[in-house]
Protein backbone atom coordinates (compact mmCIF):
# COMPACT_ATOMS: atom_id res chain seq x y z
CA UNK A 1 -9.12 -10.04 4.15
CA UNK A 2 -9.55 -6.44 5.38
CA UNK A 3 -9.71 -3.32 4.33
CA UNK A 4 -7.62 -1.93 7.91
CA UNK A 5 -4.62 -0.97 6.57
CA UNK A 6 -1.32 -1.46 8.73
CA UNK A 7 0.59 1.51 9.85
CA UNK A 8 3.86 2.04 7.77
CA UNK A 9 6.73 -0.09 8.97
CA UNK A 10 9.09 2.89 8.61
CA UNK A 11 7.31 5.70 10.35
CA UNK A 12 4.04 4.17 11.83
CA UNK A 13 1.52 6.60 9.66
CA UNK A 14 -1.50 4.85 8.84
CA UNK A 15 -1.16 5.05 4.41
CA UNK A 16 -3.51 6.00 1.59
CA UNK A 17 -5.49 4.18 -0.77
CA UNK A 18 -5.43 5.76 -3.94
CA UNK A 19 -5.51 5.55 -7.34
CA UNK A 20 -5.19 7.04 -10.90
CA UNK A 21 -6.58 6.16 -14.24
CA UNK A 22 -4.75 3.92 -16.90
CA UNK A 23 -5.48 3.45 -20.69
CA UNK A 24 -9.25 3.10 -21.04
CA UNK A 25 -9.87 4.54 -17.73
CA UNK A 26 -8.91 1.18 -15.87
CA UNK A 27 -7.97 2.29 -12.17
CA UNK A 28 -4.76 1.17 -10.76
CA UNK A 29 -4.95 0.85 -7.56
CA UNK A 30 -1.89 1.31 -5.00
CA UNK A 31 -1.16 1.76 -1.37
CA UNK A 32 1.09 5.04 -0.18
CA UNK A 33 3.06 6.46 2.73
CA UNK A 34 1.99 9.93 2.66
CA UNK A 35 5.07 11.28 5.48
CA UNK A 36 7.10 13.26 3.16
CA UNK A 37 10.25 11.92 4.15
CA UNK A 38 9.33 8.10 4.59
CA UNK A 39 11.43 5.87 2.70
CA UNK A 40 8.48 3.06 1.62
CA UNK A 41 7.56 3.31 -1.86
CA UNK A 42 4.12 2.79 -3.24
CA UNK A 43 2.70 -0.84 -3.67
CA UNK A 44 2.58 -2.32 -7.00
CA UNK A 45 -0.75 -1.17 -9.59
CA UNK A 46 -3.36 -3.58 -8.87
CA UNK A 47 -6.40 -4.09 -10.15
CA UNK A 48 -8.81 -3.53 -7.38
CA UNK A 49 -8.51 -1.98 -4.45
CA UNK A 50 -8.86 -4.66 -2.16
CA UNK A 51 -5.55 -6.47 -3.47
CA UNK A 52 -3.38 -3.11 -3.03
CA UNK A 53 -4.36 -3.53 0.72
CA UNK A 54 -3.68 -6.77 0.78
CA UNK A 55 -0.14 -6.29 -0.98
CA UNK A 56 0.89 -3.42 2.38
CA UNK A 57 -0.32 -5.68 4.75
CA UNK A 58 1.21 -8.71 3.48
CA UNK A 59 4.89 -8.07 5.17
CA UNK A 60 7.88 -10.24 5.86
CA UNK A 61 8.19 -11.76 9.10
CA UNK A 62 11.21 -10.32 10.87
CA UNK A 63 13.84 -13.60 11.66
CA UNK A 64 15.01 -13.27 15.57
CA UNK A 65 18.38 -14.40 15.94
């Protein structure tokens, strides 16, 4: 596991790591596409940030026909 994030599949921006501040100050942590126009929505919360980067980088392999 790494903390490299991968470019966006979309645009090929490298995203953010951010996160805000749930009830009792828990962070929830996501990944984001900062390229105003990019169509990729945020990751899921998670609980650490380690997970969130996980979650972007985990990506469907694309099926060759």
């Amino acid at each position: 596991m790494s903390e490299k994030l991968k470019p966006c599949p979309f645009c090929g921006v490298t995203p953010d790591v951010d996160y805000e501040l749930g009830e009792q100050n828990w962070k929830k942590w996501f990944v984001k596409c900062h390229t105003k126009y990019c169509p990729v929505d945020k990751t899921d919360w998670s609980v650490n940030k380690q997970i969130a980067i996980d979650t972007w980088n985990t990506r469907h392999k694309e099926e060759r026909g």
